[in-house]
C-alpha atoms as a PDB file:
ATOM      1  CA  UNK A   1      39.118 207.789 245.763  1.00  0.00           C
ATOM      2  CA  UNK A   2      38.166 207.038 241.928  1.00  0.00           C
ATOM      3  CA  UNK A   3      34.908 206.077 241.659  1.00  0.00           C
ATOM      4  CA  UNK A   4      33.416 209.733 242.026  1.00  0.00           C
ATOM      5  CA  UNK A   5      36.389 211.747 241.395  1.00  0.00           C
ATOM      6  CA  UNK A   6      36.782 210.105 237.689  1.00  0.00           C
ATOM      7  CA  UNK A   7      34.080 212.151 235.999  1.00  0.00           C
ATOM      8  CA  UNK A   8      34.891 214.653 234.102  1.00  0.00           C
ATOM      9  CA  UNK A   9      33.296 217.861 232.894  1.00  0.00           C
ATOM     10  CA  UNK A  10      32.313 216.154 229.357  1.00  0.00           C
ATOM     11  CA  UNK A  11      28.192 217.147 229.320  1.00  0.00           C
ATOM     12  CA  UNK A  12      27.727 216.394 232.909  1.00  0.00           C
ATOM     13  CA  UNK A  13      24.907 218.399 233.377  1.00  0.00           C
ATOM     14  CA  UNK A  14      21.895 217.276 234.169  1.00  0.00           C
ATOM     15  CA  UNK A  15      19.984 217.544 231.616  1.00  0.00           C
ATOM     16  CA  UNK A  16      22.582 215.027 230.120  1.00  0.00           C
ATOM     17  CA  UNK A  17      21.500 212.152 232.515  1.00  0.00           C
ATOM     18  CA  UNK A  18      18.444 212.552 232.234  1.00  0.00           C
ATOM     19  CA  UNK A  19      18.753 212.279 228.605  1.00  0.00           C
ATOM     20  CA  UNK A  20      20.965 208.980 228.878  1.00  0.00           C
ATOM     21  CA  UNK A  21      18.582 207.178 231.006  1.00  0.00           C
ATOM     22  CA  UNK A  22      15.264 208.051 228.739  1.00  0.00           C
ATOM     23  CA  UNK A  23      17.222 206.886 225.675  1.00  0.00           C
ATOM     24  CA  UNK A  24      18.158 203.411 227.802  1.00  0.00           C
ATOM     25  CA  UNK A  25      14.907 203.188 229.122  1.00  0.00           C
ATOM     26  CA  UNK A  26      13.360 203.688 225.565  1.00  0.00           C
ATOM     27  CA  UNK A  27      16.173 201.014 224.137  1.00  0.00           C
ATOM     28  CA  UNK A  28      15.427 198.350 226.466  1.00  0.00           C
ATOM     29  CA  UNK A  29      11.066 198.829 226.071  1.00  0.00           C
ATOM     30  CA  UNK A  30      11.249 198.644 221.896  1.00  0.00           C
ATOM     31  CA  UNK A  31      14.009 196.501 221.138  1.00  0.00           C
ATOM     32  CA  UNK A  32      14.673 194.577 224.255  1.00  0.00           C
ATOM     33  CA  UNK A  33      10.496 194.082 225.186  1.00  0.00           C
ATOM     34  CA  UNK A  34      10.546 192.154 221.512  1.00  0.00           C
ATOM     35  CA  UNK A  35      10.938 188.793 222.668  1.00  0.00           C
ATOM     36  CA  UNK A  36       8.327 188.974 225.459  1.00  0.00           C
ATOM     37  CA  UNK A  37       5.689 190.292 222.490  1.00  0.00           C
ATOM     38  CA  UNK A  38       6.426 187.647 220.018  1.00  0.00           C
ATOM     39  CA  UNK A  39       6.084 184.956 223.339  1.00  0.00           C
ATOM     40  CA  UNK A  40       2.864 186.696 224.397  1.00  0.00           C
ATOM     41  CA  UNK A  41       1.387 187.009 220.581  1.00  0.00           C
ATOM     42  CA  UNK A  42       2.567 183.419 219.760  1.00  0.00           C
ATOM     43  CA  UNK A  43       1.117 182.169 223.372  1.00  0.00           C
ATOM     44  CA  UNK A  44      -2.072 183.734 222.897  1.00  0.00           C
ATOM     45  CA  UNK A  45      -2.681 182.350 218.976  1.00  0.00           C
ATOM     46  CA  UNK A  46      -1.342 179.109 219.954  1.00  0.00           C
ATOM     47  CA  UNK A  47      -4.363 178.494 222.693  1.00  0.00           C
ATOM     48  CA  UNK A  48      -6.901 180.163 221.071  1.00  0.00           C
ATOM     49  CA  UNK A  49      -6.596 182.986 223.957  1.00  0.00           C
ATOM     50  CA  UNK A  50     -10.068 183.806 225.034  1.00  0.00           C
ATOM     51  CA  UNK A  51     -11.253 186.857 226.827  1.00  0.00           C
ATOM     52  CA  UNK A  52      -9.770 185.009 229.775  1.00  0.00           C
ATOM     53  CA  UNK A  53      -6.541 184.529 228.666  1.00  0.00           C
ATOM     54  CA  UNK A  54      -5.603 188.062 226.883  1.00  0.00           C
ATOM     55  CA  UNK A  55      -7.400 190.007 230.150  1.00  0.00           C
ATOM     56  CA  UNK A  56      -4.459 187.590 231.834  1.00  0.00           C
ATOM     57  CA  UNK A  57      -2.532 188.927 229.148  1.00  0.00           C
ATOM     58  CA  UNK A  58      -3.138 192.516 229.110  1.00  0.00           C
ATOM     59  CA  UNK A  59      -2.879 192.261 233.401  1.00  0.00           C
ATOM     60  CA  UNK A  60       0.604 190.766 232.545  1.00  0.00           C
ATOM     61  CA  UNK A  61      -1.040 187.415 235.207  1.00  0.00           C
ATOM     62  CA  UNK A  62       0.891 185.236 233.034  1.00  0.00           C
ATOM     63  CA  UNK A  63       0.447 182.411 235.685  1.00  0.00           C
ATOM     64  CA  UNK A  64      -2.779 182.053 234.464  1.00  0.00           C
ATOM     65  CA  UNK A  65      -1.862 182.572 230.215  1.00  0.00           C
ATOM     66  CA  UNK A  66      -0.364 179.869 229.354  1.00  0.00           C
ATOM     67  CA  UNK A  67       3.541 181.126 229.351  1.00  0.00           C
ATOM     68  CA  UNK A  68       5.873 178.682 230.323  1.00  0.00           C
ATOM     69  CA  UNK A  69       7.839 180.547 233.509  1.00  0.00           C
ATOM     70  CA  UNK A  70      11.330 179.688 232.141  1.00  0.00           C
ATOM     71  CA  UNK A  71      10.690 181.562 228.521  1.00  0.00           C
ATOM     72  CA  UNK A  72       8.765 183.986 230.480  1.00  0.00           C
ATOM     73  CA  UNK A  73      12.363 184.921 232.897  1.00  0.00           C
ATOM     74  CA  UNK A  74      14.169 184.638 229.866  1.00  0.00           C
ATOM     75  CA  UNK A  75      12.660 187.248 228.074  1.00  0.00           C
ATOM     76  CA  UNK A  76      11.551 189.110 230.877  1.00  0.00           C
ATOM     77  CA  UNK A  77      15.104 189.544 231.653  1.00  0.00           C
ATOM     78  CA  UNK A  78      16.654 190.069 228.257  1.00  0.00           C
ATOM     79  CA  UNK A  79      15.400 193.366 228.419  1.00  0.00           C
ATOM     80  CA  UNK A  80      18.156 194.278 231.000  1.00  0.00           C
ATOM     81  CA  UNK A  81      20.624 192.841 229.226  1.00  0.00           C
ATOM     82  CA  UNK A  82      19.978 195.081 226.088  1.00  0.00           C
ATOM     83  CA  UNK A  83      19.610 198.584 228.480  1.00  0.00           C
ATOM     84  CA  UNK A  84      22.959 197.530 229.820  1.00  0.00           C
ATOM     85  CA  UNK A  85      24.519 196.811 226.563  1.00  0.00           C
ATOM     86  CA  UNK A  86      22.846 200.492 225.782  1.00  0.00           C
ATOM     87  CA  UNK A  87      23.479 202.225 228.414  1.00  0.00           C
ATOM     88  CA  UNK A  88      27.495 201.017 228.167  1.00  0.00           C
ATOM     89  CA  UNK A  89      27.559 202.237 224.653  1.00  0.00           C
ATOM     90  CA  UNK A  90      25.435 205.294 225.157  1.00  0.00           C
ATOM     91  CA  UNK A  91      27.667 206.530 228.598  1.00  0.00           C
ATOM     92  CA  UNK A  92      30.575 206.070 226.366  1.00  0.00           C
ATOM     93  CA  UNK A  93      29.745 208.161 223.216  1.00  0.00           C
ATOM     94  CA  UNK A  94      27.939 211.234 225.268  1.00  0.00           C
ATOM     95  CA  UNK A  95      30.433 211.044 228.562  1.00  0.00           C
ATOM     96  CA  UNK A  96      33.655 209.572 227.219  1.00  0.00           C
ATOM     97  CA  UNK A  97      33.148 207.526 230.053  1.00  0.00           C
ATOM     98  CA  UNK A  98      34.255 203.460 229.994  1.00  0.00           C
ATOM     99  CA  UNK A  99      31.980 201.258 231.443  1.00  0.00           C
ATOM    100  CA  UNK A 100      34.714 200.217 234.138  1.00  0.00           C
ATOM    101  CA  UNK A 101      35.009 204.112 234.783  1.00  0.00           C
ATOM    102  CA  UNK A 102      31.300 204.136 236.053  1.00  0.00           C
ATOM    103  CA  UNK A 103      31.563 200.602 237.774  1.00  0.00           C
ATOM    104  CA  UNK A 104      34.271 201.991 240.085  1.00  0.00           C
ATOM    105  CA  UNK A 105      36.678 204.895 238.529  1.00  0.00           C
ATOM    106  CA  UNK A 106      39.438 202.684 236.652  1.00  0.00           C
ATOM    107  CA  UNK A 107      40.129 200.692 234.238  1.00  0.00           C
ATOM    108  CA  UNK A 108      39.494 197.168 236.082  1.00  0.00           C
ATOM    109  CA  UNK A 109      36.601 195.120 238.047  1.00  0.00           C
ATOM    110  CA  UNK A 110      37.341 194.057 241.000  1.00  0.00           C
ATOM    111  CA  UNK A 111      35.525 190.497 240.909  1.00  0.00           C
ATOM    112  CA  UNK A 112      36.639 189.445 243.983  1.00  0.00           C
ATOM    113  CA  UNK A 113      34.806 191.905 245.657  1.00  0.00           C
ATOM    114  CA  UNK A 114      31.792 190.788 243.617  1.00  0.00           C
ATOM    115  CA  UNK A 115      31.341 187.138 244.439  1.00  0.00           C
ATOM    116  CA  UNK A 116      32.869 187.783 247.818  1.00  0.00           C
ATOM    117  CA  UNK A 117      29.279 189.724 248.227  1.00  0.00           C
ATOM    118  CA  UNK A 118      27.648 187.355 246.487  1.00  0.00           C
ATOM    119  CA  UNK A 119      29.208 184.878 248.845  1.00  0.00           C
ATOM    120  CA  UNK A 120      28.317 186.860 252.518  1.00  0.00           C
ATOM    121  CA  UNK A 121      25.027 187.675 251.495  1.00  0.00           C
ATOM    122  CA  UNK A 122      23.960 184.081 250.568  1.00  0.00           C
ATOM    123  CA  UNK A 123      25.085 182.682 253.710  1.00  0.00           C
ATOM    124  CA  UNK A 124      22.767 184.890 255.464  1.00  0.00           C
ATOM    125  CA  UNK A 125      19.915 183.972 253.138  1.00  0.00           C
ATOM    126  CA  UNK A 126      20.481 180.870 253.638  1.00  0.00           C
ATOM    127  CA  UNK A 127      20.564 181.232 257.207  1.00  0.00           C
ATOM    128  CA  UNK A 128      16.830 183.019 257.535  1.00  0.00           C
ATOM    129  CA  UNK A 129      15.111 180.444 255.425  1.00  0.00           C
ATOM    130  CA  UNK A 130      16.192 177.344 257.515  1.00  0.00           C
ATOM    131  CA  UNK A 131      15.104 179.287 260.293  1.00  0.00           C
ATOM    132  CA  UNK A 132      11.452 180.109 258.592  1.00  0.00           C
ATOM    133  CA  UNK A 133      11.582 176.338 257.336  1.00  0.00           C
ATOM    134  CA  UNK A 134      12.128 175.134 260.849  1.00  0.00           C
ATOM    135  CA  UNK A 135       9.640 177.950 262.366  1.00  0.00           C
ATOM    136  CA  UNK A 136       6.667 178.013 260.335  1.00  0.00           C
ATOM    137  CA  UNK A 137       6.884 173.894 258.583  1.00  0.00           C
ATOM    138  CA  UNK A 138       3.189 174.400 257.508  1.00  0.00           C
ATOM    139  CA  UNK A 139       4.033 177.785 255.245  1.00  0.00           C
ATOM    140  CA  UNK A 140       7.273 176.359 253.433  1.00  0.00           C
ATOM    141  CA  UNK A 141       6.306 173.982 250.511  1.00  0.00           C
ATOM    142  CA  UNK A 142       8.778 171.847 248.784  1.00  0.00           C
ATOM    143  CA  UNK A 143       8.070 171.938 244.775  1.00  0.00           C
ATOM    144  CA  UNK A 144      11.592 170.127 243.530  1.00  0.00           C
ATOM    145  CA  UNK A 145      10.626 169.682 239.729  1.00  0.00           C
ATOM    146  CA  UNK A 146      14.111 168.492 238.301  1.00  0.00           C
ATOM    147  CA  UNK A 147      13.949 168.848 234.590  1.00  0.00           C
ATOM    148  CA  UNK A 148      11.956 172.999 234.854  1.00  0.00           C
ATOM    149  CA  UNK A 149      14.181 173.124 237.677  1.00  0.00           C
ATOM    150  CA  UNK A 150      17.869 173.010 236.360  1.00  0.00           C
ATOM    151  CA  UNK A 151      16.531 174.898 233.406  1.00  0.00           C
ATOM    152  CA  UNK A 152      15.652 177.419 235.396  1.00  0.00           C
ATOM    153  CA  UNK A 153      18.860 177.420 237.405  1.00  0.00           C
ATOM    154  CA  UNK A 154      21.161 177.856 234.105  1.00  0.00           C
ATOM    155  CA  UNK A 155      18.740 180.834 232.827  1.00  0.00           C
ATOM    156  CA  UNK A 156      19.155 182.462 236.534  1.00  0.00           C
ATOM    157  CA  UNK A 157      22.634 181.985 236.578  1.00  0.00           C
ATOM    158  CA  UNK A 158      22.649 183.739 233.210  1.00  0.00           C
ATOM    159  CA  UNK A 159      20.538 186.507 233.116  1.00  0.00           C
ATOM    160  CA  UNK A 160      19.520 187.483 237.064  1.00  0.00           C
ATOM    161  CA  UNK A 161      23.271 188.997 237.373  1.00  0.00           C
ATOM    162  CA  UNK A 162      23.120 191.035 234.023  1.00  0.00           C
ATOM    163  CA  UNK A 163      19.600 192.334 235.143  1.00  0.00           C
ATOM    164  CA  UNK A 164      21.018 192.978 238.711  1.00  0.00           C
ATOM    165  CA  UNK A 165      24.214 194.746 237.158  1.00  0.00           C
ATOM    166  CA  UNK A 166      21.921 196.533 235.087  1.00  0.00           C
ATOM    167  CA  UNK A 167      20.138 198.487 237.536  1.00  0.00           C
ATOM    168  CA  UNK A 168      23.353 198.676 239.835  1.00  0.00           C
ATOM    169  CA  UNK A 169      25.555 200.412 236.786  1.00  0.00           C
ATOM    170  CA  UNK A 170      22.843 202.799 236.393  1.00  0.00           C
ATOM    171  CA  UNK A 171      21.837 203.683 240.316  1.00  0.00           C
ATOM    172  CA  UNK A 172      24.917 203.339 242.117  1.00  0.00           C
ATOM    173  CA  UNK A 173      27.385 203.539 239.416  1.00  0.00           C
ATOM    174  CA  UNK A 174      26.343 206.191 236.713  1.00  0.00           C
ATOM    175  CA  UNK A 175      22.905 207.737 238.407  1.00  0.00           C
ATOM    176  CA  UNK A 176      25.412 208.352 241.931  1.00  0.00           C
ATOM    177  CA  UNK A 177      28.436 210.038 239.857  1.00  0.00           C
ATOM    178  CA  UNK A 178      26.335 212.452 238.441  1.00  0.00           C
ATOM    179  CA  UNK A 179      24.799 213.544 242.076  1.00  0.00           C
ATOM    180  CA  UNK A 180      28.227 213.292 243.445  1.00  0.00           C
ATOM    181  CA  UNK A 181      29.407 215.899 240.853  1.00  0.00           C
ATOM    182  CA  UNK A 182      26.470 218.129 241.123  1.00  0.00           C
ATOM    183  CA  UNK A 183      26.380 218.567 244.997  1.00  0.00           C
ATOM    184  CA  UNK A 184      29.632 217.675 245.885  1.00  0.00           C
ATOM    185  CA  UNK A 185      28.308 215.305 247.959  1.00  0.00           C
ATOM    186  CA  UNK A 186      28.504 211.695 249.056  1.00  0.00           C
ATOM    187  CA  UNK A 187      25.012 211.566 251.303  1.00  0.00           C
ATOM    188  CA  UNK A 188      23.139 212.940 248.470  1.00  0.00           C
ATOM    189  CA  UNK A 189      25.252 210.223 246.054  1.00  0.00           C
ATOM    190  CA  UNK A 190      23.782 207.691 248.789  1.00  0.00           C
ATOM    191  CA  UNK A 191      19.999 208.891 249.521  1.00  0.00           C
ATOM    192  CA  UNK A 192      18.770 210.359 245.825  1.00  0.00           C
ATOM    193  CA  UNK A 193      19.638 207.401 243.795  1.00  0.00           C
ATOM    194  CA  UNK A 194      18.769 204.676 246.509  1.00  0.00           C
ATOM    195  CA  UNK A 195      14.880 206.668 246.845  1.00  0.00           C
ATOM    196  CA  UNK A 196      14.477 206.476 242.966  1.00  0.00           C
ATOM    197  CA  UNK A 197      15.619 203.345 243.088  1.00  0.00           C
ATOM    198  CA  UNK A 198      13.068 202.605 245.045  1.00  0.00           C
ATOM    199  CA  UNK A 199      10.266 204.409 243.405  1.00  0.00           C
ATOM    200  CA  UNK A 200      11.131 202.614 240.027  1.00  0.00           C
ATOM    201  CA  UNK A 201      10.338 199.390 241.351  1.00  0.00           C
ATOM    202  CA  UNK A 202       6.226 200.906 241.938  1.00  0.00           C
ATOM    203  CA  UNK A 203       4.991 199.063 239.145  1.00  0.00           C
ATOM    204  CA  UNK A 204       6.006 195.810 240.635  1.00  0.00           C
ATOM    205  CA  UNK A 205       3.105 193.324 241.423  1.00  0.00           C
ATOM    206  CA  UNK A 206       4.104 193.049 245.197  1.00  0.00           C
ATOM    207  CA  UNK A 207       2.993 196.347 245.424  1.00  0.00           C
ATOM    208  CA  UNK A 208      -0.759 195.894 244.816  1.00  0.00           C
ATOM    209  CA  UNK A 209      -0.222 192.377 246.452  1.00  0.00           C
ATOM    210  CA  UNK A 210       1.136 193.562 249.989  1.00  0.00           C
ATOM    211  CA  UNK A 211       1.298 197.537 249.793  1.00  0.00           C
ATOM    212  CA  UNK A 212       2.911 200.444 248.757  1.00  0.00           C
ATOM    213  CA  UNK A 213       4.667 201.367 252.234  1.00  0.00           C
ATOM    214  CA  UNK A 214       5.764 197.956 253.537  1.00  0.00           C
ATOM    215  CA  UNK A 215       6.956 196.704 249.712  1.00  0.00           C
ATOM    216  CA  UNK A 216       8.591 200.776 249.137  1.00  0.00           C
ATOM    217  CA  UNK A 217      10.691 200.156 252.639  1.00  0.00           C
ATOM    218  CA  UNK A 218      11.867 197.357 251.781  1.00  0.00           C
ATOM    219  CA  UNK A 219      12.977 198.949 247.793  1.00  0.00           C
ATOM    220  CA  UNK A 220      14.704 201.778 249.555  1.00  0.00           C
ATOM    221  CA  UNK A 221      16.255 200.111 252.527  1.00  0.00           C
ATOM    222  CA  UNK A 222      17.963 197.733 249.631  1.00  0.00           C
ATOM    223  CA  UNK A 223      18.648 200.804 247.802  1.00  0.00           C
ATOM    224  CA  UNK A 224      20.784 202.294 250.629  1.00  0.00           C
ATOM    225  CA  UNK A 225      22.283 199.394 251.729  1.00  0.00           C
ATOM    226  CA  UNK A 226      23.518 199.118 247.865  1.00  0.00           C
ATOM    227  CA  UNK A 227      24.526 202.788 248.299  1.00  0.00           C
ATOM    228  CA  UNK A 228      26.357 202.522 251.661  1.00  0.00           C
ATOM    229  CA  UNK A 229      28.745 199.576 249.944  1.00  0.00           C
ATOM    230  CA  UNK A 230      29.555 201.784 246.663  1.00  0.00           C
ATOM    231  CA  UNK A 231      30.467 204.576 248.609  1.00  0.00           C
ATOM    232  CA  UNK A 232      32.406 203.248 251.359  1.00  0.00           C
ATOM    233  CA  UNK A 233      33.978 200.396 249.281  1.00  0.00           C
ATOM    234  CA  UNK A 234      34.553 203.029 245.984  1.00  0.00           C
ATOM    235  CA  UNK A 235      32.284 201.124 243.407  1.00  0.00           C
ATOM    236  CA  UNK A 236      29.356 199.400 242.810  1.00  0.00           C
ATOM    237  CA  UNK A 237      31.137 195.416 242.285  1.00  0.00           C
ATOM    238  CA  UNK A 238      29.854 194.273 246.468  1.00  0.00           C
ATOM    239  CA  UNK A 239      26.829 195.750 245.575  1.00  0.00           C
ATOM    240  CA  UNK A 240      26.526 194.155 242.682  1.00  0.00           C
ATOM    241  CA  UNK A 241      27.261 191.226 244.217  1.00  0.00           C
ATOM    242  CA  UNK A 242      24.912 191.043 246.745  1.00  0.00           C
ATOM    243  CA  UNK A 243      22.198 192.261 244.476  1.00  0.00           C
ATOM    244  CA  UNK A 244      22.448 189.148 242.191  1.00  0.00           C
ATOM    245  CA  UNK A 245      22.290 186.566 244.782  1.00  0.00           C
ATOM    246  CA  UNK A 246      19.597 188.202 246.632  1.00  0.00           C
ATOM    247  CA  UNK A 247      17.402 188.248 243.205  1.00  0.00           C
ATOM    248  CA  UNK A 248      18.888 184.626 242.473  1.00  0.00           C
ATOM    249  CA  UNK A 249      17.805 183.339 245.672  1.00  0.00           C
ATOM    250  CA  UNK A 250      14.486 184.585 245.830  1.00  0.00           C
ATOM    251  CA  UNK A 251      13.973 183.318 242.026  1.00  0.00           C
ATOM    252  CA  UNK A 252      16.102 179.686 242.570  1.00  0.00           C
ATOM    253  CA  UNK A 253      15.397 179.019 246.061  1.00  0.00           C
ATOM    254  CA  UNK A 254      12.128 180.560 247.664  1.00  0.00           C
ATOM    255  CA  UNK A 255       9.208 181.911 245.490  1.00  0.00           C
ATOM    256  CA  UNK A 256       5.754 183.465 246.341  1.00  0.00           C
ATOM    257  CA  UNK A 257       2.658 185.137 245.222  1.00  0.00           C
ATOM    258  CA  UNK A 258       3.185 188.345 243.826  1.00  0.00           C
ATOM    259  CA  UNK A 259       6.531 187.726 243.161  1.00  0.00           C
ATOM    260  CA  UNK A 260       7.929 190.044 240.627  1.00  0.00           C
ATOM    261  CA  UNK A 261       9.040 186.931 239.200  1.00  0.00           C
ATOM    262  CA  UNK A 262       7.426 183.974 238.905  1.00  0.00           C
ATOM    263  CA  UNK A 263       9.472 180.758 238.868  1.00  0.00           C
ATOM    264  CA  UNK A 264       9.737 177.016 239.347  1.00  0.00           C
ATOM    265  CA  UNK A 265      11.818 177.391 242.426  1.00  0.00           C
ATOM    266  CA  UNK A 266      12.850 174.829 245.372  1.00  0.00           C
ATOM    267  CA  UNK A 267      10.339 176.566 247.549  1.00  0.00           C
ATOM    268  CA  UNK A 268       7.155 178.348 247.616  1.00  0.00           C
ATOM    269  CA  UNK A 269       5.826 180.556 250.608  1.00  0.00           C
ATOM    270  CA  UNK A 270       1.741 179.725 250.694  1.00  0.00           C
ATOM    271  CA  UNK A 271       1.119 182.826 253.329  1.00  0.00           C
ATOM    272  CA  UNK A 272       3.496 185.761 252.272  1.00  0.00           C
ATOM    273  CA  UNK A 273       3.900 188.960 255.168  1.00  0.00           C
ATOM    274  CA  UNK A 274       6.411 191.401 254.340  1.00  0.00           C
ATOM    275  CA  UNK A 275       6.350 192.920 257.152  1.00  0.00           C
ATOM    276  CA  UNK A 276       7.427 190.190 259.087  1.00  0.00           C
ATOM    277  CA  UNK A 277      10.440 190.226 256.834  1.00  0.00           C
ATOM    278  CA  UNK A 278      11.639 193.789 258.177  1.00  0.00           C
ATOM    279  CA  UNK A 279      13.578 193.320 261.142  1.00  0.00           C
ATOM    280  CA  UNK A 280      15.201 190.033 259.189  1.00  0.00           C
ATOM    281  CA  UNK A 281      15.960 192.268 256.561  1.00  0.00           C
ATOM    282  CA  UNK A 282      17.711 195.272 258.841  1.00  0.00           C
ATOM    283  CA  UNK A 283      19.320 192.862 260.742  1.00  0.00           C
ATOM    284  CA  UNK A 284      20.905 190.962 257.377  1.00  0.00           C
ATOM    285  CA  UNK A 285      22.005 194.613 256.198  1.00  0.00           C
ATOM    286  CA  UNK A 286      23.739 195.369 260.090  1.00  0.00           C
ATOM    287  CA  UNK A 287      25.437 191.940 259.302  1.00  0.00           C
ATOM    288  CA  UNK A 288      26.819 192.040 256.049  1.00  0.00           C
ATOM    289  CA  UNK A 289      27.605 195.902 256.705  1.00  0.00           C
ATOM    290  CA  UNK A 290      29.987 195.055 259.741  1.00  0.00           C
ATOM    291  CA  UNK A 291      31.648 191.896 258.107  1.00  0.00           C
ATOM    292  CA  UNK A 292      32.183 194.456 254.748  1.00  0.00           C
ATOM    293  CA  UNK A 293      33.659 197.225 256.647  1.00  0.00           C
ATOM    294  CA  UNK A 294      36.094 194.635 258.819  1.00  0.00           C
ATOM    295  CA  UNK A 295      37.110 192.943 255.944  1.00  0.00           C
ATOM    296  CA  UNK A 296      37.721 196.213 253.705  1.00  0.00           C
ATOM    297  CA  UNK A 297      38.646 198.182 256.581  1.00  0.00           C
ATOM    298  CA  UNK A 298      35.830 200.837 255.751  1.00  0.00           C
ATOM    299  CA  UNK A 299      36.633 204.244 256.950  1.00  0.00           C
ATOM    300  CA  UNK A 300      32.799 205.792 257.599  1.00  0.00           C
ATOM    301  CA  UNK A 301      34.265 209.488 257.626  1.00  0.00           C
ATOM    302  CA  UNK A 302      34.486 209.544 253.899  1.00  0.00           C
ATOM    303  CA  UNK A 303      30.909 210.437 253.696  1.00  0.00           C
ATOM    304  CA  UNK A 304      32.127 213.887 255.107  1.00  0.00           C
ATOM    305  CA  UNK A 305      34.753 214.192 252.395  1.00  0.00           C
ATOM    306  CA  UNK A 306      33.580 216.603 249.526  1.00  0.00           C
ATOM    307  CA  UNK A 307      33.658 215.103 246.099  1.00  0.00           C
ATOM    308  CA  UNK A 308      36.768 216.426 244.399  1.00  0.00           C
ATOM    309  CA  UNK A 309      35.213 218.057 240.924  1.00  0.00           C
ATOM    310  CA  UNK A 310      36.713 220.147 238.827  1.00  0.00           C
ATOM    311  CA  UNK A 311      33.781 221.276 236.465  1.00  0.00           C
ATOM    312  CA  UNK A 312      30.911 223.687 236.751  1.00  0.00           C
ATOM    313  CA  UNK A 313      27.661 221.898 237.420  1.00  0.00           C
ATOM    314  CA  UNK A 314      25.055 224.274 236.633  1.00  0.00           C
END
């Protein structure tokens, strides 16, 4: 095992982390929340914003501002890329730690594993929306828009998997070493990162669109089913992998009200239930779980392996 074992005493208390995060936090709301001020301050003396348009504005509705939704995901997500870039550099001057160290212990990615999540979890995607198209015709709208479209596909393809990595390095790779180190253990490397994981995401507009327990499930039970791959698989490149296509389908392919983000996608949903996208959801994890664990030849008793560490954690 490398992906735990690999840290070293170097300022891995606490105290460190939390430190690392604020700064990358910090990074990515100055510098990398630039672009989406200039957009918003240019937008808004551009159409003469009313009280309308800057309570849109200051509500960040930017449906209704004026904000074009491709430059809106671009610099919506170019925030993400700068905390990563941060974070990378930051882990590495405070931890001596590489940023292939906290993706999975070495000194290599393991792409396959990457798009081979990428690839499993797509299929199943795919699978659940033909099903709702064929199920519910009336609540599936077809919005093809070529020109917005394949803009918006090249900006996904670009910056969805460097947000997705973004939050992955930092949860399951970095956030999970450092509670793998302090307790010794791999459940609490699984459950404390995948519940703030979840909690991070209660700022998100689906939240006061559908509710704070159906939309905080659904965060957490992603946030363990991250956590389960990374630990059984030794690194965070299937979860990462199955993060970025789930974001990149839901901003490419199907899109909704409330959405977190807003794009010109293939399909919208007029009548959005979340809860009716539970058991879908479980069943997708039980899927891709069982096809991971075949394929990698998962052994589930590691999780009652101690994590090998040298250092004193108090």
């Amino acid at each position: 095992m490398n992906h735990f074992e690999c840290v070293t005493p170097i300022k891995n208390k606490w105290y460190w982390y939390l430190l690392v995060l604020f700064l990358c936090f910090i990074i990515s709301n100055t510098i990398g929340a630039i672009p989406l001020v200039l957009v918003l301050v240019v937008t808004a003396i551009n159409n003469g914003a009313g009280s309308a348009e800057m309570m849109a504005l200051s509500k960040i509705d930017f449906s209704t501002a004026g904000v074009d939704l491709n430059l809106l995901l671009v610099v919506l997500l170019s925030a993400f890329a700068v905390m990563l870039i941060a974070a990378i550099f930051i882990i590495k001057f405070i931890h001596a730690r590489t940023w292939t160290q906290v993706i999975n212990g070495t000194n290599r990615v393991r792409w396959s594993r990457f798009f081979f999540g990428m690839l499993i979890w797509g299929i199943i995607s795919l699978i659940f929306l033909a099903i709702s198209f064929f199920t519910e015709p009336e609540n599936i709208s077809f919005q093809f828009q070529p020109v917005k479209f394949f803009i918006l596909l090249v900006i996904a393809l670009i910056f969805i998997p460097l947000q997705t990595s973004c939050e992955e390095f930092l949860f399951r790779g970095y956030l999970a070493q450092g509670v793998a180190t302090w307790t010794k253990s791999r459940w609490w490397a699984l459950i404390i990162p995948s519940v703030l994981f979840g909690l991070l995401h209660s700022a998100n507009p689906e939240i006061k669109e559908y509710g704070f327990g159906v939309m905080m499930f659904q965060y957490i039970f992603l946030g363990l089913l991250f956590g389960l791959m990374t630990v059984m698989d030794d690194g965070i490149e299937l979860a990462m992998g199955v993060h970025a296509i789930n974001n990149l389908f839901g901003a490419v392919f199907v899109n909704y009200k409330g959405s977190a983000l807003q794009t010109y996608a293939l399909f919208e949903v007029s009548e959005m239930n979340p809860a009716d996208d539970i058991i879908p959801l479980i069943l997708s994890g039980i899927v891709v779980l069982a096809i991971l664990a075949r394929k990698y030849k998962w052994n589930f008793k590691i999780f009652n392996q101690k994590v090998a560490y040298p250092g004193n954690v108090f």
